[in-house]
PDB file of N, CA and C in Angstrom:
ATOM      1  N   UNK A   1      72.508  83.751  53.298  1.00  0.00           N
ATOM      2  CA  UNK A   1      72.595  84.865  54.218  1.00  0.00           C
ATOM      3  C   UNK A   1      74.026  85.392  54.182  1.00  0.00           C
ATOM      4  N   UNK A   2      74.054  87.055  54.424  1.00  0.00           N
ATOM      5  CA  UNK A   2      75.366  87.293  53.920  1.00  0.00           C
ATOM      6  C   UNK A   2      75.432  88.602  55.144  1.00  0.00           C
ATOM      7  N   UNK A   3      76.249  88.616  55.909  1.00  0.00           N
ATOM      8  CA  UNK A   3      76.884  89.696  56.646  1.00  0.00           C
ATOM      9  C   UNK A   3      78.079  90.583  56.557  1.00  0.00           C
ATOM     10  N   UNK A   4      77.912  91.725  56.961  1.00  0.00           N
ATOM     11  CA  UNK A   4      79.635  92.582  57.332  1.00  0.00           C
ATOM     12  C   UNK A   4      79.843  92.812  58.480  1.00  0.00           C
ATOM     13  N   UNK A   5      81.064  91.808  58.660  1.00  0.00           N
ATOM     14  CA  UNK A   5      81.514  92.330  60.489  1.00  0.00           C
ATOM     15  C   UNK A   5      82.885  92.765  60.544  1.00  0.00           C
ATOM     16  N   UNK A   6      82.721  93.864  61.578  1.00  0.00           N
ATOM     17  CA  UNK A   6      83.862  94.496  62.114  1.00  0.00           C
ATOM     18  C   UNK A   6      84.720  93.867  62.635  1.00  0.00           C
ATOM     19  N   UNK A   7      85.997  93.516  62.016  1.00  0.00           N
ATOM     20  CA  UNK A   7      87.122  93.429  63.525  1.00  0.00           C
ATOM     21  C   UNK A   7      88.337  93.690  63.852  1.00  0.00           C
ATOM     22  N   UNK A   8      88.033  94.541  64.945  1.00  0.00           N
ATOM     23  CA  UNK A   8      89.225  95.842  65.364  1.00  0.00           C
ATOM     24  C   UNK A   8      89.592  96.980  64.053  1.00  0.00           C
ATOM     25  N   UNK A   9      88.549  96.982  63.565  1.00  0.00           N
ATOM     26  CA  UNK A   9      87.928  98.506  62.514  1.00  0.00           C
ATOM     27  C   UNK A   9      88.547  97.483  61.188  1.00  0.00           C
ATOM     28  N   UNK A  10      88.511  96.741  60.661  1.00  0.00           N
ATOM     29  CA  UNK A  10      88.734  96.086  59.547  1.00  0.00           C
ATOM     30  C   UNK A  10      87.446  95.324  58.562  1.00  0.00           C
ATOM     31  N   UNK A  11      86.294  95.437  58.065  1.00  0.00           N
ATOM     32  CA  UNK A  11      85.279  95.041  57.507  1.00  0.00           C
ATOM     33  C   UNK A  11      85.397  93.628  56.745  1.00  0.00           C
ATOM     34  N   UNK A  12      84.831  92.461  57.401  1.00  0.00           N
ATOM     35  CA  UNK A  12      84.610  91.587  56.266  1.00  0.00           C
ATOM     36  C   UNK A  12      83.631  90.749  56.044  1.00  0.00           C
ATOM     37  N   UNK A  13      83.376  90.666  54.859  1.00  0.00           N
ATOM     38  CA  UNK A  13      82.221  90.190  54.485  1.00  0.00           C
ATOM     39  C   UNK A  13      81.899  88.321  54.500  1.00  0.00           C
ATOM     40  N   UNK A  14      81.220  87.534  55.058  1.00  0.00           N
ATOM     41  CA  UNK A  14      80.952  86.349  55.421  1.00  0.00           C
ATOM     42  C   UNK A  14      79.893  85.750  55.289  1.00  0.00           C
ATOM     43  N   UNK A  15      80.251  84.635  54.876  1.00  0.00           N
ATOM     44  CA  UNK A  15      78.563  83.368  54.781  1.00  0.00           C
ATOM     45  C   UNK A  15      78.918  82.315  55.408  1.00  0.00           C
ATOM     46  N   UNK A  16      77.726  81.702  56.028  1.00  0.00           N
ATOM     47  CA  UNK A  16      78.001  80.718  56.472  1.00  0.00           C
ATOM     48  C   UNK A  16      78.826  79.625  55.662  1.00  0.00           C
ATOM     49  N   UNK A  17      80.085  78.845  56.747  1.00  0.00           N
ATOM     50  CA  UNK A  17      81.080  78.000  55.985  1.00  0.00           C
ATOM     51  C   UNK A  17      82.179  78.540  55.479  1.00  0.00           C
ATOM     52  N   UNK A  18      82.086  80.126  55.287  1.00  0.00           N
ATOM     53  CA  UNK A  18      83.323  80.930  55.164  1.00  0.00           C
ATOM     54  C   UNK A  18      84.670  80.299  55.854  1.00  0.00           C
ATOM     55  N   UNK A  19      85.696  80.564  55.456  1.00  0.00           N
ATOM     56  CA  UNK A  19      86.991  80.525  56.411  1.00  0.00           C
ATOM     57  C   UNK A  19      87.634  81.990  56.337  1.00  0.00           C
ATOM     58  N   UNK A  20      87.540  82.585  57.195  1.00  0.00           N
ATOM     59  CA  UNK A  20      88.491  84.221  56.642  1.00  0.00           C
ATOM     60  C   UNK A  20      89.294  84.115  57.457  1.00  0.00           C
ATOM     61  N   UNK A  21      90.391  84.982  57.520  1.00  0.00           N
ATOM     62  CA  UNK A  21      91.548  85.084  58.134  1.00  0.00           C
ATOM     63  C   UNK A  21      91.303  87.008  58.969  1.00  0.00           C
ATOM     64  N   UNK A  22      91.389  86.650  60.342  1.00  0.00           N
ATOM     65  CA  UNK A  22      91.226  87.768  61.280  1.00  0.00           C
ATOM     66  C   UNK A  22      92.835  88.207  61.350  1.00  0.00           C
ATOM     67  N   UNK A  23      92.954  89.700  62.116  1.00  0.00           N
ATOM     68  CA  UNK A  23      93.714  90.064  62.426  1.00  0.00           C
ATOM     69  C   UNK A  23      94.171  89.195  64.127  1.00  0.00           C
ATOM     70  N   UNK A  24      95.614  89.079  64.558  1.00  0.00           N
ATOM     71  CA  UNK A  24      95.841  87.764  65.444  1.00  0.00           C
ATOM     72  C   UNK A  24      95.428  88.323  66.501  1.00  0.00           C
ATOM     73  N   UNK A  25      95.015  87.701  67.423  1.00  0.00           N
ATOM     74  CA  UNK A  25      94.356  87.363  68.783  1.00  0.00           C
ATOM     75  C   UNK A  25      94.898  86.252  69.550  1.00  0.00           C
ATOM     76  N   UNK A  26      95.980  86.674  70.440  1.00  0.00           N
ATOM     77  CA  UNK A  26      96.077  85.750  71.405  1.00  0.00           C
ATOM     78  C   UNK A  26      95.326  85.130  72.152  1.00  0.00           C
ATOM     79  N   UNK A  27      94.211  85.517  72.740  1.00  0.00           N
ATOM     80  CA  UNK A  27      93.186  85.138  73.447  1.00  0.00           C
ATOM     81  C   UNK A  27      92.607  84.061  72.907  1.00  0.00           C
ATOM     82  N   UNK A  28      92.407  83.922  71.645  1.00  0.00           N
ATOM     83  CA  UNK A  28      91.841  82.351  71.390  1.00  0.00           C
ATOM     84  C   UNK A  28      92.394  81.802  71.183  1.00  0.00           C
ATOM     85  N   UNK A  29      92.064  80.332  71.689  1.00  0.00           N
ATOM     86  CA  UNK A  29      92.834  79.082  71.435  1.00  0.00           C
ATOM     87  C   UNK A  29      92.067  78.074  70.207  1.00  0.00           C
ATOM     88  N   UNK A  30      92.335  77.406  69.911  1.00  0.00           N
ATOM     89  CA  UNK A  30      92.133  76.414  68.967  1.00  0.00           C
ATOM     90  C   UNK A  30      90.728  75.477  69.038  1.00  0.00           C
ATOM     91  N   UNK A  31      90.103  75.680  68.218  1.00  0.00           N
ATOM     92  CA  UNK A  31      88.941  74.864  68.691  1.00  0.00           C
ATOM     93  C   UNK A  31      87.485  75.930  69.543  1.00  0.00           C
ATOM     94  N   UNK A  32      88.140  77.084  69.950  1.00  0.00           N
ATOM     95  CA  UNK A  32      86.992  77.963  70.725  1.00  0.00           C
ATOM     96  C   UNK A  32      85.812  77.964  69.723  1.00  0.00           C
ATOM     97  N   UNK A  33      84.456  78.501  70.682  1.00  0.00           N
ATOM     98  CA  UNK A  33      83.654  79.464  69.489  1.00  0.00           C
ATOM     99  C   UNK A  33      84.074  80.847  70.155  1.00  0.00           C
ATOM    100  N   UNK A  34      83.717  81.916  69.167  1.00  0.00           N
ATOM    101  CA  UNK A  34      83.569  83.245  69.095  1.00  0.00           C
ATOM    102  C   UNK A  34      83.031  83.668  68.326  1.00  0.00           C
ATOM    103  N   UNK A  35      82.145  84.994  68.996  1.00  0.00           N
ATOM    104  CA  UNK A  35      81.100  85.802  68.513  1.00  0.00           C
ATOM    105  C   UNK A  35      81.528  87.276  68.458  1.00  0.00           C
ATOM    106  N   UNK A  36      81.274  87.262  67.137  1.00  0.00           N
ATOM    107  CA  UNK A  36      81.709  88.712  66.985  1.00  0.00           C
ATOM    108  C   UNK A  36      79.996  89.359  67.134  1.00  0.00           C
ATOM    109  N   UNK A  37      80.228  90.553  67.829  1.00  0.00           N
ATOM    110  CA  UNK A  37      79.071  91.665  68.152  1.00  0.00           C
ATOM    111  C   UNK A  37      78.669  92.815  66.932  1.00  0.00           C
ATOM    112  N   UNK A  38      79.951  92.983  66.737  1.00  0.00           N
ATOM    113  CA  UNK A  38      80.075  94.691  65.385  1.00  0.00           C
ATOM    114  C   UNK A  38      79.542  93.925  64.019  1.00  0.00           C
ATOM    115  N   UNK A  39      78.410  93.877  64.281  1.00  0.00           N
ATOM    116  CA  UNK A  39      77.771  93.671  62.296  1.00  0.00           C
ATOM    117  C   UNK A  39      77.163  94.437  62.019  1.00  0.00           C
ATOM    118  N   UNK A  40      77.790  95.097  60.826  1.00  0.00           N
ATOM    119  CA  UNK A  40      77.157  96.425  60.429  1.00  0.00           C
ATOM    120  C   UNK A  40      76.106  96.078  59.293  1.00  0.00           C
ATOM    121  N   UNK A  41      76.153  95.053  58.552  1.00  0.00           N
ATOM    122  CA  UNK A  41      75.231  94.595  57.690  1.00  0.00           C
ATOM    123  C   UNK A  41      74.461  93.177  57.329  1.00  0.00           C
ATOM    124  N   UNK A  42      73.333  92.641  57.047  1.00  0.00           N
ATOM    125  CA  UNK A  42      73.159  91.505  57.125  1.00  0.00           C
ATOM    126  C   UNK A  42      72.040  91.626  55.777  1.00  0.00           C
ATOM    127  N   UNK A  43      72.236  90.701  55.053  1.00  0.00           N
ATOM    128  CA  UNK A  43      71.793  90.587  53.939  1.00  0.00           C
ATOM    129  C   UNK A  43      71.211  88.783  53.724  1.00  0.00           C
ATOM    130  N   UNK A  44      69.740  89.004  53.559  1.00  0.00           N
ATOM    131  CA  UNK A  44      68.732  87.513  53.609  1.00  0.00           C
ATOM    132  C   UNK A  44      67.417  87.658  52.762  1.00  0.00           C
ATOM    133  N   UNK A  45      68.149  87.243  51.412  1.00  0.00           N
ATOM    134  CA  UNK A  45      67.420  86.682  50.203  1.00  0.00           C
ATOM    135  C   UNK A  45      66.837  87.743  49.991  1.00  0.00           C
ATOM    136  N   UNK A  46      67.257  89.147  49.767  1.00  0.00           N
ATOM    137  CA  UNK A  46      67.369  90.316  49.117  1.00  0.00           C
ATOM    138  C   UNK A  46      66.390  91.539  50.045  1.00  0.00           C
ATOM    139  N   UNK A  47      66.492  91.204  51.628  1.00  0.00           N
ATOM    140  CA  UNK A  47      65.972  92.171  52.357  1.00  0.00           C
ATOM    141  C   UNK A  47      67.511  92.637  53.210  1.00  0.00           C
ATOM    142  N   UNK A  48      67.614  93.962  52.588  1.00  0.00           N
ATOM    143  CA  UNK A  48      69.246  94.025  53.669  1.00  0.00           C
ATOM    144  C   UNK A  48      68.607  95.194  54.876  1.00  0.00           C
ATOM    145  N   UNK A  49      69.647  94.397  56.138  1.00  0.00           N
ATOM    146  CA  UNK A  49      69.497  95.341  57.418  1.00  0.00           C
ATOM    147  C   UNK A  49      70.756  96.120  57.052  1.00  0.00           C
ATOM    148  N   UNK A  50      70.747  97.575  57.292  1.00  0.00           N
ATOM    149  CA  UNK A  50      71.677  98.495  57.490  1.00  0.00           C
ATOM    150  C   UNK A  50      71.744  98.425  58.972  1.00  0.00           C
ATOM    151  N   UNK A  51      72.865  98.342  59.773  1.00  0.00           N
ATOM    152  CA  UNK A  51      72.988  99.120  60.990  1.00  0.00           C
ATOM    153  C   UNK A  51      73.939 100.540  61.016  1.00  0.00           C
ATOM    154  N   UNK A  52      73.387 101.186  62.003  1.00  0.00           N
ATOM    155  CA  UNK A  52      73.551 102.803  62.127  1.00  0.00           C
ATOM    156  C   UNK A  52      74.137 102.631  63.815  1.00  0.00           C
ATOM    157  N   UNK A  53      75.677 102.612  64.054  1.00  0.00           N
ATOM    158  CA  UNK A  53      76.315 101.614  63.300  1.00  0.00           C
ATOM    159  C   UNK A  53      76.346 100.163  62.791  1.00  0.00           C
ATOM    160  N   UNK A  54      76.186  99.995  64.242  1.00  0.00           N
ATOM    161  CA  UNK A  54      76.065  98.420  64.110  1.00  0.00           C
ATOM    162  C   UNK A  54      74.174  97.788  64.047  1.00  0.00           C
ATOM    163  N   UNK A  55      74.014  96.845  63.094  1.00  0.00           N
ATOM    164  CA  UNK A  55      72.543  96.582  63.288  1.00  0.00           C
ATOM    165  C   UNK A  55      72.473  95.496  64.739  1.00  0.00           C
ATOM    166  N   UNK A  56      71.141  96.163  65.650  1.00  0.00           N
ATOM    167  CA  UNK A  56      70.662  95.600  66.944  1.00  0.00           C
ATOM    168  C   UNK A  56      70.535  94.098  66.998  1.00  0.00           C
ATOM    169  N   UNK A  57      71.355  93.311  67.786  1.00  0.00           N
ATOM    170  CA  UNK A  57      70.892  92.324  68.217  1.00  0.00           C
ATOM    171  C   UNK A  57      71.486  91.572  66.971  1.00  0.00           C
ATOM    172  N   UNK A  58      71.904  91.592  66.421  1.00  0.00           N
ATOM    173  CA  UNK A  58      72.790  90.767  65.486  1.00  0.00           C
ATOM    174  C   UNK A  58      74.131  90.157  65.825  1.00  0.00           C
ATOM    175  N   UNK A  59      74.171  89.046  65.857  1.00  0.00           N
ATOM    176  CA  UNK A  59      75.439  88.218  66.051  1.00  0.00           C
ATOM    177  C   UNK A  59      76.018  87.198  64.935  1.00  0.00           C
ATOM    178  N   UNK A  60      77.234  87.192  65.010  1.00  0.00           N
ATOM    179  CA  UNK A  60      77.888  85.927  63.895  1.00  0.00           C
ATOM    180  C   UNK A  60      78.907  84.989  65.008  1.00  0.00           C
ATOM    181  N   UNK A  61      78.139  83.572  64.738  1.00  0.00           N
ATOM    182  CA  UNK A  61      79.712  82.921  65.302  1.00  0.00           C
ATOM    183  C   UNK A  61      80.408  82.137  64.475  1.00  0.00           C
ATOM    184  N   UNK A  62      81.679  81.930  64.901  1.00  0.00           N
ATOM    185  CA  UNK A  62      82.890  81.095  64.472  1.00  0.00           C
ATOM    186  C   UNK A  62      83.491  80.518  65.471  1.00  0.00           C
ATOM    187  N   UNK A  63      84.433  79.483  64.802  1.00  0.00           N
ATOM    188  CA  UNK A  63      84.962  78.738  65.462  1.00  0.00           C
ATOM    189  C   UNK A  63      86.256  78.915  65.155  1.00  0.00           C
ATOM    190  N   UNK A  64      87.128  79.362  65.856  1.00  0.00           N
ATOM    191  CA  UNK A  64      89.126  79.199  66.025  1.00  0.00           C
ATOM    192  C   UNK A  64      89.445  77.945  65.632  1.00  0.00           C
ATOM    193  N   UNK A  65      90.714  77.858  64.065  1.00  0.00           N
ATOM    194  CA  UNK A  65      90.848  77.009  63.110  1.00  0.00           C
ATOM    195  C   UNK A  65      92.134  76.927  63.664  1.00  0.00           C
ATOM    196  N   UNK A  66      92.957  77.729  64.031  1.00  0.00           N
ATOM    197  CA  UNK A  66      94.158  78.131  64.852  1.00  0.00           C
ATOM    198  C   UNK A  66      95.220  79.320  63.907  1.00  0.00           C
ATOM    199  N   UNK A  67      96.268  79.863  64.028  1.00  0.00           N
ATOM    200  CA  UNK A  67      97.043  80.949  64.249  1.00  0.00           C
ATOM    201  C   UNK A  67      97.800  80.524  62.509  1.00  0.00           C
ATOM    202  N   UNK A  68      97.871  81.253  62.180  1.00  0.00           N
ATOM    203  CA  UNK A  68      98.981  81.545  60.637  1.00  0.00           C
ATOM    204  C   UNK A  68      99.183  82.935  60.525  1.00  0.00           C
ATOM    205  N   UNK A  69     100.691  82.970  59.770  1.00  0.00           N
ATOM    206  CA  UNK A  69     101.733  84.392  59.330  1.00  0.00           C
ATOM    207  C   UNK A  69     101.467  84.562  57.829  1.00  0.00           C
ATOM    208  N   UNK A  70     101.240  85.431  57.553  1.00  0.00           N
ATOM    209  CA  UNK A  70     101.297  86.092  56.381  1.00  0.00           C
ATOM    210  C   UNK A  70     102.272  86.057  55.645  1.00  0.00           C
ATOM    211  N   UNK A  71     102.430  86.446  53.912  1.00  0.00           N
ATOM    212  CA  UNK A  71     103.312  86.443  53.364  1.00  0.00           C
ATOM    213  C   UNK A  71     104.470  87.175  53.972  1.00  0.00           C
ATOM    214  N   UNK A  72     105.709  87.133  53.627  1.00  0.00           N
ATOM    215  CA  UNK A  72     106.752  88.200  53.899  1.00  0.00           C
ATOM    216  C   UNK A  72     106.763  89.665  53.465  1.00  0.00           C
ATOM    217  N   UNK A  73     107.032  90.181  53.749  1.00  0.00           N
ATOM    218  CA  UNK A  73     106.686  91.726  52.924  1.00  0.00           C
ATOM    219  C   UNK A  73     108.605  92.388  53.289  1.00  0.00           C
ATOM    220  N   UNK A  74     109.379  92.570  52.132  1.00  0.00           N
ATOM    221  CA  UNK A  74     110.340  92.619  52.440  1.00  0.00           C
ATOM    222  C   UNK A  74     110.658  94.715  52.335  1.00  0.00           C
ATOM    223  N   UNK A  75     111.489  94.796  53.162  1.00  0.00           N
ATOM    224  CA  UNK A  75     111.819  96.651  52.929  1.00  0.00           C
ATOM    225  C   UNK A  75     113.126  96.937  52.574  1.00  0.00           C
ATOM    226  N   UNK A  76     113.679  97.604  51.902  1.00  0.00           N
ATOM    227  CA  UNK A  76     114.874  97.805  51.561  1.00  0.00           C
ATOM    228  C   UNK A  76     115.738  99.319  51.430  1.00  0.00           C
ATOM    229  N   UNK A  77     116.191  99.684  52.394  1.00  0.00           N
ATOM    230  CA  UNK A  77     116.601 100.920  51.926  1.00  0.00           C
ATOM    231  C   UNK A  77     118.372 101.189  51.539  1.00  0.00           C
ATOM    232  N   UNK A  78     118.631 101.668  50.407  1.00  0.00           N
ATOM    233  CA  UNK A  78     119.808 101.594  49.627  1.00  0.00           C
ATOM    234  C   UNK A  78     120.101 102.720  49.073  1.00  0.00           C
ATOM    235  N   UNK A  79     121.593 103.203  49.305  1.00  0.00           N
ATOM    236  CA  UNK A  79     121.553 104.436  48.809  1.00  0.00           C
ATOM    237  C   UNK A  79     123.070 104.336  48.159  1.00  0.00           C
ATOM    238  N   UNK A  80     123.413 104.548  46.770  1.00  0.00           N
ATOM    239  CA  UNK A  80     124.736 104.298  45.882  1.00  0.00           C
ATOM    240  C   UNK A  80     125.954 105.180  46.843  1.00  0.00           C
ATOM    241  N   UNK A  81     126.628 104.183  46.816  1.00  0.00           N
ATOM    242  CA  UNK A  81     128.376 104.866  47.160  1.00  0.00           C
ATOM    243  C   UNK A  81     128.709 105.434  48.152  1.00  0.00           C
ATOM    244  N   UNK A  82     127.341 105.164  48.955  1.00  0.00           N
ATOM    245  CA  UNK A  82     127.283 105.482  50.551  1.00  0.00           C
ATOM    246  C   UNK A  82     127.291 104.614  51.498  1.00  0.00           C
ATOM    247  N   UNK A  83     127.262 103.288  51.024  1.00  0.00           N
ATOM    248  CA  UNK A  83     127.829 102.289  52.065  1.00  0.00           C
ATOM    249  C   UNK A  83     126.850 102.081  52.905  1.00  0.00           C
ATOM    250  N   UNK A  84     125.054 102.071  52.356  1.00  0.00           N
ATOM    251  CA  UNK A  84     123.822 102.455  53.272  1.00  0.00           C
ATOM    252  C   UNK A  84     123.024 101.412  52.482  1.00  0.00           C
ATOM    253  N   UNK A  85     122.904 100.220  53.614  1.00  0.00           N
ATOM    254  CA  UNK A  85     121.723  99.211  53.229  1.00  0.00           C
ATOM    255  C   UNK A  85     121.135  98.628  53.824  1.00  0.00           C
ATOM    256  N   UNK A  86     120.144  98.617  54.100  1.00  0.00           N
ATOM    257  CA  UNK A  86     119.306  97.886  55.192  1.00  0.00           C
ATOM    258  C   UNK A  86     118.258  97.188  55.124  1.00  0.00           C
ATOM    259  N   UNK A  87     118.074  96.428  55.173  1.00  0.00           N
ATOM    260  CA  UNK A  87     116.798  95.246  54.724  1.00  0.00           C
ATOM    261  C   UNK A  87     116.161  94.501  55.531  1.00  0.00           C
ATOM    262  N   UNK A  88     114.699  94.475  55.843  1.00  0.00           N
ATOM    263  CA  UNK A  88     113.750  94.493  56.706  1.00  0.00           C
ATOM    264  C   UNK A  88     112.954  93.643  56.313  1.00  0.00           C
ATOM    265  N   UNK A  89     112.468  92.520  57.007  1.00  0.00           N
ATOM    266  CA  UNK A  89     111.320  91.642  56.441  1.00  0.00           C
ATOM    267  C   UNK A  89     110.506  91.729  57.776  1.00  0.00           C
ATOM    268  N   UNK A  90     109.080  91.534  57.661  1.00  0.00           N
ATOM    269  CA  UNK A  90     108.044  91.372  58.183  1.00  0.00           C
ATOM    270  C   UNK A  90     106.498  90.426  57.531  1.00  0.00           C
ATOM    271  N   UNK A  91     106.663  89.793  58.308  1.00  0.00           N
ATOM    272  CA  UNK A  91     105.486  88.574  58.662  1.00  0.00           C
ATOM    273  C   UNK A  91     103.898  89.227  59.578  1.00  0.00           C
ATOM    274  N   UNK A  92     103.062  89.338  58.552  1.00  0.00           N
ATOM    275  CA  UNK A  92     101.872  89.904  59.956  1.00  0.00           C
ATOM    276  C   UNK A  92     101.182  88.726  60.436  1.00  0.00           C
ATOM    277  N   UNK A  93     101.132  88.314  61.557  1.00  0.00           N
ATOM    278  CA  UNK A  93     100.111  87.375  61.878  1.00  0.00           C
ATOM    279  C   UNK A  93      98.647  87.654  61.904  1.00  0.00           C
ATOM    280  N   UNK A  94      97.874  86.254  61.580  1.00  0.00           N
ATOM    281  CA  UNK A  94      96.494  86.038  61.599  1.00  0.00           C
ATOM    282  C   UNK A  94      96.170  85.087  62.041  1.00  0.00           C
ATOM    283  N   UNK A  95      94.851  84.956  62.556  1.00  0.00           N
ATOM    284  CA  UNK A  95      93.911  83.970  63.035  1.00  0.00           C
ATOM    285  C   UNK A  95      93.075  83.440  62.416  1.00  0.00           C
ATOM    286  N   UNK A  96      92.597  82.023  61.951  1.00  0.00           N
ATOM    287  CA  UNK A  96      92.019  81.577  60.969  1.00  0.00           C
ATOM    288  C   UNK A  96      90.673  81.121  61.472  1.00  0.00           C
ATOM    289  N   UNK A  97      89.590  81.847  61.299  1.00  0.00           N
ATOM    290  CA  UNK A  97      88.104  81.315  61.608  1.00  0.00           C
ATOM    291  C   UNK A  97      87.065  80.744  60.805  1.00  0.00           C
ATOM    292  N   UNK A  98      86.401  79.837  61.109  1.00  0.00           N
ATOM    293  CA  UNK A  98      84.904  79.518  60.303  1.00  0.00           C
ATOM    294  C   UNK A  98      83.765  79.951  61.126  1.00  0.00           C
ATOM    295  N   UNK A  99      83.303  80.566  59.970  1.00  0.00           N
ATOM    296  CA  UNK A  99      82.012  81.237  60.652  1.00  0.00           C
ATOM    297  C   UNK A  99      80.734  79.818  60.026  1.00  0.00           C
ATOM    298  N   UNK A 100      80.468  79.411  61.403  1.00  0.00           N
ATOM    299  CA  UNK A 100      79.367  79.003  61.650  1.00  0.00           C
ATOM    300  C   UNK A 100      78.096  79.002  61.997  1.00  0.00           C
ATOM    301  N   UNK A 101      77.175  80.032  62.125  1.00  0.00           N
ATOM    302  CA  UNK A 101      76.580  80.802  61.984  1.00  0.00           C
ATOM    303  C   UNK A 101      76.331  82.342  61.934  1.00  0.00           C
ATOM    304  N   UNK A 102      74.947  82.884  61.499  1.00  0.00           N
ATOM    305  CA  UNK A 102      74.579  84.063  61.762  1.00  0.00           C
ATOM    306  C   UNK A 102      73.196  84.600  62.024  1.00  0.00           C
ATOM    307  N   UNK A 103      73.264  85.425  63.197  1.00  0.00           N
ATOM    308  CA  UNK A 103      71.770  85.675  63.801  1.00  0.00           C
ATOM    309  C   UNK A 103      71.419  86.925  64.054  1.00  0.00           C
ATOM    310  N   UNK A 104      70.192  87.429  62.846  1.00  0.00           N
ATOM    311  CA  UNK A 104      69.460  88.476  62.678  1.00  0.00           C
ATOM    312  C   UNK A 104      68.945  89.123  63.737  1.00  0.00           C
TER     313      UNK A 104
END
């Protein structure tokens, strides 16, 4: 069984036992379940539901693995013989889930 769920307008695709990495959420703690609502697609042994948007009555849960930062992503702006340099790093955080089930 294979789904697409929304979260906070970002699409990803999941099977049971997945681990994906969400955009961060303070609100969960370690160990929670959570159910995401927004599944726009669900796919089971080659009958797929479209939802328009979301398909009815469909749920996925997971369980909160806990909190990790992303690679660095470094910025640099430099300009010759002008004495102009500035360098910027940023870390995005994420939330690490297993999706443990999904219900049609």
């Amino acid at each position: 069984m294979f789904a697409v769920i929304s979260d906070r307008n970002r699409q990803i695709g999941v099977r049971v036992g997945d681990v994906v990495a969400c955009d961060l959420n303070v609100d969960w703690k370690e160990g929670e379940a959570v159910t995401f609502e927004r599944v726009l697609l669900i796919s089971n042994e080659g009958q797929v539901h479209l939802g328009k948007p979301t398909v009815v009555g469909a749920k996925v849960q997971a369980k909160v693995l806990g909190a990790f930062r992303g690679v660095k992503t470094v910025s640099m702006r430099f300009k010759r013989r002008k004495n102009v340099r500035r360098k910027q790093g940023h870390r995005e955080g994420y939330t690490r889930v297993e999706i443990t089930g999904i219900q049609a």
